[in-house]
Protein backbone atom coordinates (compact mmCIF):
# COMPACT_ATOMS: atom_id res chain seq x y z
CA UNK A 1 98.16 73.23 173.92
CA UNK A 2 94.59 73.60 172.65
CA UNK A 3 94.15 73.87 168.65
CA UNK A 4 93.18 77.36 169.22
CA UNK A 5 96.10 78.08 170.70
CA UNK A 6 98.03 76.60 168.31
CA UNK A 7 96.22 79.08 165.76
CA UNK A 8 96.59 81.85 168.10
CA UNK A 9 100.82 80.87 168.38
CA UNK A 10 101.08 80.50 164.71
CA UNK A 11 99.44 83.68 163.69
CA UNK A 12 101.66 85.33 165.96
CA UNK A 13 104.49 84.00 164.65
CA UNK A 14 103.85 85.36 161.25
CA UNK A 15 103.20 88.80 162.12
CA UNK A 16 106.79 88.26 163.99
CA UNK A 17 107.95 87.19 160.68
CA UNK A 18 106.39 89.97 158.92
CA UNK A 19 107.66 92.40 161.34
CA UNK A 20 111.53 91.02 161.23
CA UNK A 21 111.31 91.54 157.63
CA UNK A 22 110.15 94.93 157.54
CA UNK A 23 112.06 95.83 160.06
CA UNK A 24 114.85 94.63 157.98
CA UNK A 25 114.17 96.11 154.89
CA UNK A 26 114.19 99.99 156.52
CA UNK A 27 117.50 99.07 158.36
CA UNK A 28 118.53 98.45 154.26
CA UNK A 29 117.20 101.27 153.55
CA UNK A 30 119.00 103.63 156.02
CA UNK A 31 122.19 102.05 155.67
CA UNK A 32 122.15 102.10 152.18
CA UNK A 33 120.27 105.70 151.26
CA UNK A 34 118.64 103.83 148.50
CA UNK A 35 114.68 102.71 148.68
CA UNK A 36 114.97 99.80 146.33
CA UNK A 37 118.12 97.47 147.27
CA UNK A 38 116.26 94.68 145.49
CA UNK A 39 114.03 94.43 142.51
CA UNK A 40 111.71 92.82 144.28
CA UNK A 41 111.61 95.42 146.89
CA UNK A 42 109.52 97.69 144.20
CA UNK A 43 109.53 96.06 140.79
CA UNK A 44 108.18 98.55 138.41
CA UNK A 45 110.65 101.15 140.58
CA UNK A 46 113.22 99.19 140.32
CA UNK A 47 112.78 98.73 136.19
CA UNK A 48 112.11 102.59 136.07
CA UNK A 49 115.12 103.40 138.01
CA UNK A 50 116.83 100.75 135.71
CA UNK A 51 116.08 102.82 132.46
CA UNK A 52 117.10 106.16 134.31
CA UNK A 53 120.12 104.28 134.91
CA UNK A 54 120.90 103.22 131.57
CA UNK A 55 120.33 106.67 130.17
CA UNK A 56 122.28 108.13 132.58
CA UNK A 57 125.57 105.76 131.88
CA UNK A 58 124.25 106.48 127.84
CA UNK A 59 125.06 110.60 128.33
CA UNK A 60 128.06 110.35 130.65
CA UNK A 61 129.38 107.85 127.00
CA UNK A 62 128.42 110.76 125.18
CA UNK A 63 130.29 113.08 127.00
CA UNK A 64 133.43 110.92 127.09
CA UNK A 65 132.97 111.23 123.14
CA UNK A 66 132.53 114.83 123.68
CA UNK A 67 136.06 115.55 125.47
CA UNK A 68 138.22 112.73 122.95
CA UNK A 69 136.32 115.02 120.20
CA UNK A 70 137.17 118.65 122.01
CA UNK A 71 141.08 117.32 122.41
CA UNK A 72 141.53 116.34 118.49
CA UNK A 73 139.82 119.57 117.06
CA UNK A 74 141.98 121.43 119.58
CA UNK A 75 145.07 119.76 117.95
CA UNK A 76 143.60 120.43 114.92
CA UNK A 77 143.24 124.17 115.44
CA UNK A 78 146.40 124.39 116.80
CA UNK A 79 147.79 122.80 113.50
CA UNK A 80 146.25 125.02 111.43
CA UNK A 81 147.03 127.97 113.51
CA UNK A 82 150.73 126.83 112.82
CA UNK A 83 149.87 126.22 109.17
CA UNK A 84 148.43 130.21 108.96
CA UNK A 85 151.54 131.53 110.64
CA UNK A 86 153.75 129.95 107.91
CA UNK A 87 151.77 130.77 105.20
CA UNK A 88 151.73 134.23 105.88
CA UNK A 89 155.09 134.22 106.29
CA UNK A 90 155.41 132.79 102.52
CA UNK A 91 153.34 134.96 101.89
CA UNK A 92 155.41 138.14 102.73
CA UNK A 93 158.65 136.21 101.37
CA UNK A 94 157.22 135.89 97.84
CA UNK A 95 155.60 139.49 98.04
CA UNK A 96 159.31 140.68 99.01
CA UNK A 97 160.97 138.37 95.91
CA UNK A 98 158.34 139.73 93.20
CA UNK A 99 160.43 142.76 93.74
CA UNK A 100 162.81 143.37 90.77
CA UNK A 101 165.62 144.94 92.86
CA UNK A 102 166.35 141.89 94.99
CA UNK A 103 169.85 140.28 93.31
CA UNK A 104 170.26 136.57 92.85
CA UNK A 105 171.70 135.72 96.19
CA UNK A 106 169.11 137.81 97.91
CA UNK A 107 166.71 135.45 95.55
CA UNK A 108 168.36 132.33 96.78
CA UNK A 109 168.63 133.17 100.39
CA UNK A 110 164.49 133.64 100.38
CA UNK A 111 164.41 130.55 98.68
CA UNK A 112 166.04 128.76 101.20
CA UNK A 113 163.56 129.91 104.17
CA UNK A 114 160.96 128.85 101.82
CA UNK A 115 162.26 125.68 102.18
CA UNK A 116 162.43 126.03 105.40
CA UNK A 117 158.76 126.93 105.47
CA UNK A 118 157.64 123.90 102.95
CA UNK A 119 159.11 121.01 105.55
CA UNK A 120 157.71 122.99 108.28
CA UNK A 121 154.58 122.74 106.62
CA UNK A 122 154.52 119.17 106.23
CA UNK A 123 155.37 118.45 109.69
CA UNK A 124 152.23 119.96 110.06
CA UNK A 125 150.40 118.19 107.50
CA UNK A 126 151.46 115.31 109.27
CA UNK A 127 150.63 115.92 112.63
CA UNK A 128 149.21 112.73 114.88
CA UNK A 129 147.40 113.01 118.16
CA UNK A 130 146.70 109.76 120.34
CA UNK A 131 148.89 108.07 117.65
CA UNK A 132 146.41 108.77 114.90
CA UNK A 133 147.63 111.21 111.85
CA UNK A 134 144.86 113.89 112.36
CA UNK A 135 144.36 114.64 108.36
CA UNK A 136 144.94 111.14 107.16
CA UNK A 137 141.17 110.29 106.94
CA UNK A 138 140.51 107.17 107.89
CA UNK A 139 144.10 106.34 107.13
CA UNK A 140 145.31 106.69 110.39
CA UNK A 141 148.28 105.06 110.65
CA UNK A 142 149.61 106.33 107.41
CA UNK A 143 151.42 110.09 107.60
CA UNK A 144 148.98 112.17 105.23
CA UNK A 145 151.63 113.26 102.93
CA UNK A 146 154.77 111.35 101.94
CA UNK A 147 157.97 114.12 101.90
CA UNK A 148 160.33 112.46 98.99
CA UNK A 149 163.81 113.69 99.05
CA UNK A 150 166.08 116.75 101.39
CA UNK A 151 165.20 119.17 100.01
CA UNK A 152 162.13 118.29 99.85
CA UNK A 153 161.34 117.56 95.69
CA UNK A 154 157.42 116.48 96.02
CA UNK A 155 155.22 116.41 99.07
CA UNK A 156 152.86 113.67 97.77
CA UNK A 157 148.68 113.32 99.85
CA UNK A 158 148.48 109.65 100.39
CA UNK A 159 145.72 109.88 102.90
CA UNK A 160 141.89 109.40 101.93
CA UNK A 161 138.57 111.86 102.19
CA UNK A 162 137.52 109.68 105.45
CA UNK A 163 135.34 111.81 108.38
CA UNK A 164 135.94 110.17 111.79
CA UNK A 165 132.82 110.24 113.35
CA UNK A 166 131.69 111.08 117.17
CA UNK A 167 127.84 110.22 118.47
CA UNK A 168 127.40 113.79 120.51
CA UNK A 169 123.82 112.36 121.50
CA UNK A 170 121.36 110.14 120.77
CA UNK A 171 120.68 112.53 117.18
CA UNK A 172 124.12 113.53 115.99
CA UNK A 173 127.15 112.48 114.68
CA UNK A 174 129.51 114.68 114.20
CA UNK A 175 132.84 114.29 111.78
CA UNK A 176 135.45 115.76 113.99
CA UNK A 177 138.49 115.73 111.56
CA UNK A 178 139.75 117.96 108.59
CA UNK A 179 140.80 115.72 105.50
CA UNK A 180 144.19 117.19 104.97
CA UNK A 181 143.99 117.31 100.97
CA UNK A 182 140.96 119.65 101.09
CA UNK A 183 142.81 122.33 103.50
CA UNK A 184 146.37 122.02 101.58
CA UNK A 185 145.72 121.19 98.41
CA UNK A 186 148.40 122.27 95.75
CA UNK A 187 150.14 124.23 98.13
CA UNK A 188 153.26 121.65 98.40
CA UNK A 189 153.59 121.58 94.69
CA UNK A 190 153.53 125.40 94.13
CA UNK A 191 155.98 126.30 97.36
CA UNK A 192 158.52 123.87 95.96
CA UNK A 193 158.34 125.72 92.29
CA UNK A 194 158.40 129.10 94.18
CA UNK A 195 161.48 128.19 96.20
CA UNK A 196 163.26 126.29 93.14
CA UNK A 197 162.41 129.52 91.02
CA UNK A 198 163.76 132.00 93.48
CA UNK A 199 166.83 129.44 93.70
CA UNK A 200 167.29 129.64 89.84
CA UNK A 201 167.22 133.63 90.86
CA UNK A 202 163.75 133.66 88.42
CA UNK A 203 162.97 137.66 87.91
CA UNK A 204 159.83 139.13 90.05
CA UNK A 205 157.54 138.85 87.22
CA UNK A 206 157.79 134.85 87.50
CA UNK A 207 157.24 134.91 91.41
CA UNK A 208 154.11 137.28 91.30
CA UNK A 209 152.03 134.38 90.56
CA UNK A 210 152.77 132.44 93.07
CA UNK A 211 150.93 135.13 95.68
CA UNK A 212 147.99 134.16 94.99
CA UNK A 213 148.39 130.46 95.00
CA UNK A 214 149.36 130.77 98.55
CA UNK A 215 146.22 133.61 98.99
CA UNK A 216 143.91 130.29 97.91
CA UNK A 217 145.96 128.01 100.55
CA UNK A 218 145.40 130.61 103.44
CA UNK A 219 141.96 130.87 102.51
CA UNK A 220 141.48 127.51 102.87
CA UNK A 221 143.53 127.15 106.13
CA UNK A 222 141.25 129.67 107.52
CA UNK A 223 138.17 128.45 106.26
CA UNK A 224 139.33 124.91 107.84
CA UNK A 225 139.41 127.01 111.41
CA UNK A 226 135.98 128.53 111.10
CA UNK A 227 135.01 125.06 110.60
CA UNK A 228 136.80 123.93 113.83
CA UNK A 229 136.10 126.18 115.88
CA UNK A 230 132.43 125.83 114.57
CA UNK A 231 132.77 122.01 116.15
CA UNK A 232 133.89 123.21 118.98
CA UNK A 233 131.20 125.74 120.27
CA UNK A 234 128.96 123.05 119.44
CA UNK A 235 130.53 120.14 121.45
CA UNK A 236 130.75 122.78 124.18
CA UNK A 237 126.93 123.66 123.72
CA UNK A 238 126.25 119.80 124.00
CA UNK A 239 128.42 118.84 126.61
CA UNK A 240 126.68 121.73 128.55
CA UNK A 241 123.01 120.17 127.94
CA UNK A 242 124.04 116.85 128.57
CA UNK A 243 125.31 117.87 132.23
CA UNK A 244 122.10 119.32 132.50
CA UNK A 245 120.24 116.36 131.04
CA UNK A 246 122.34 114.20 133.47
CA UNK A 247 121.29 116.39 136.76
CA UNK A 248 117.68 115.90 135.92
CA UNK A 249 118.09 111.97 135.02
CA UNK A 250 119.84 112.02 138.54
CA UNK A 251 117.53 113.80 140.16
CA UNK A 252 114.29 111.23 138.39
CA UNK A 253 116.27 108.33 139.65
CA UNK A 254 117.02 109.68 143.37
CA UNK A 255 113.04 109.81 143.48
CA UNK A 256 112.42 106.53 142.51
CA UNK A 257 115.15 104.77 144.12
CA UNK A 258 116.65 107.14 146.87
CA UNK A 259 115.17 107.10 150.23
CA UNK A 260 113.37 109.94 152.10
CA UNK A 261 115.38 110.25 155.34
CA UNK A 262 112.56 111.53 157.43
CA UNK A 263 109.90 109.54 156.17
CA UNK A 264 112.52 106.37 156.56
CA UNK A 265 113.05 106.80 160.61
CA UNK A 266 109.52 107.27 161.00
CA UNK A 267 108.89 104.21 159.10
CA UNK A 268 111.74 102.27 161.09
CA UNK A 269 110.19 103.77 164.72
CA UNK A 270 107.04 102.00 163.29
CA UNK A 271 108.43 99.01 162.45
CA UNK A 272 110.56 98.52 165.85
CA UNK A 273 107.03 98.81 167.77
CA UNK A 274 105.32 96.59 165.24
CA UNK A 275 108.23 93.79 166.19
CA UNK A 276 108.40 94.27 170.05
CA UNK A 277 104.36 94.10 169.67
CA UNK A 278 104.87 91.14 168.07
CA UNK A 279 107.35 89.74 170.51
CA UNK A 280 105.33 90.84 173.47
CA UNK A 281 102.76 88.78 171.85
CA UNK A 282 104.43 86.18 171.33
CA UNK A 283 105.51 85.71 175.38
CA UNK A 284 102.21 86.56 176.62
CA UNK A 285 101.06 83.61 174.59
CA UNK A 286 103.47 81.25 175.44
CA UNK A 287 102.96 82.27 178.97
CA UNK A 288 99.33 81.61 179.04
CA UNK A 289 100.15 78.34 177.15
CA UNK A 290 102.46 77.12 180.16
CA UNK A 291 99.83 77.92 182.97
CA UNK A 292 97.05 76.26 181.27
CA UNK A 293 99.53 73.22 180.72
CA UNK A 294 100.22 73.54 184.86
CA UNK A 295 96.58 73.29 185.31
């Protein structure tokens, strides 16, 4: 074979090469529905759709923080829903003893739903979620209030002023517990002298005061709801923009990395010619080759 055939042969077989491997990549690329199977296929693609990536796996974290978040304020409301129902029920107990007609056993059968009412109240106080006491604080392992005695004689906080914190996005953090001291304050102490007074058959005059201790505990109770339900419409507000945010991130990745179906089989029709071409080459060369050997 002359050296110019030689030439001819090996140029050939490059552009066979060449052809195999493009013909290879859009067979990846069909197969796969994805335009960059290797970094090295695109590499600034492949490092943009990297970063699209990462921010995508960053909001579907955030949303995961959104729904463990949504689930404890939810037990939380329904807590202090409880904790509203019994207080107004105390409410209209001690609003029925302040009345100077009631006799001593009538006294001393409302003081035993009180009681009733106070250890309801701390099973409340003391509820857990996920095996976490939800007003504990940080404490939360440790029951938020310590119930000494049956009857119960004190109802003692032993939690701390702790938030629990949830990143909601890359700018907030958002405390998603109530710290159980702030919503119940002295109410324990003051229901356990209201039901030991009504016990003791105390007159009305020495119950009456005792209204508007529990007035100040429902008004806290309530205030503690606002705030939850506060949290709530905004984790649902967030968890709404970070779908959104996660359909365009989606959407910026498919067009970097995602193939274009029509564009693809046109480019694999192209390549198939470009590697027959090539192989036609190839045996019209090798033909010529053996003839001018012959001669």
């Amino acid at each position: 074979m002359r050296l110019s055939e030689q030439a001819r042969v090996h140029r050939q077989v490059s552009y066979l090469a060449d052809a195999a491997e493009r013909m290879d990549r859009v067979q990846r690329q069909l197969a796969t529905n994805r335009r960059i199977d290797r970094a090295s296929d695109d590499p600034s693609g492949a490092a943009l759709a990297m970063q699209y990536r990462k921010s995508i796996a960053f909001e579907a974290q955030m949303r995961r923080n959104l729904e463990n978040g949504t689930a404890f304020l939810n037990v939380t409301e329904a807590a202090l829903a409880g904790a509203t129902d019994l207080l107004q029920r105390a409410r209209e107990l001690t609003v029925q003893a302040a009345n100077d007609t009631l006799g001593v056993n009538e006294r001393q059968s409302l003081a035993a739903e009180v009681n009733q009412l106070i250890e309801q109240l701390a099973q409340i106080a003391n509820t857990s979620f996920g095996g976490v006491y939800i007003f504990s604080g940080h404490k939360t392992t440790t029951p938020a209030y310590a119930v000494g005695g049956a009857p119960p004689v004190a109802i003692t906080w032993q939690g701390d002023n702790g938030e629990r914190l949830r990143r909601v996005s890359t700018r907030d953090v958002v405390p998603v517990n109530i710290i159980g001291n702030q919503v119940f304050g002295n109410l324990f102490d003051r229901l356990i002298q209201l039901r030991d007074a009504l016990q003791s058959g105390a007159p009305g005059a020495q119950v009456r005061p005792y209204i508007a201790d529990i007035d100040s505990g429902l008004e806290r109770v309530l205030n503690a709801r606002a705030e939850v339900g506060a949290r709530l419409n905004r984790f649902e507000a967030t968890t709404s923009r970070s779908l959104d945010t996660d359909t365009n991130l989606q959407e910026l990745r498919a067009g970097v990395e995602d193939v274009d179906i029509a564009e693809t089989i046109v480019r694999f029709t192209a390549a198939q010619n470009a590697l027959e071409a090539a192989l036609g080459a190839i045996g019209r060369t090798a033909n010529l080759s053996l003839l001018n050997f012959l001669r």
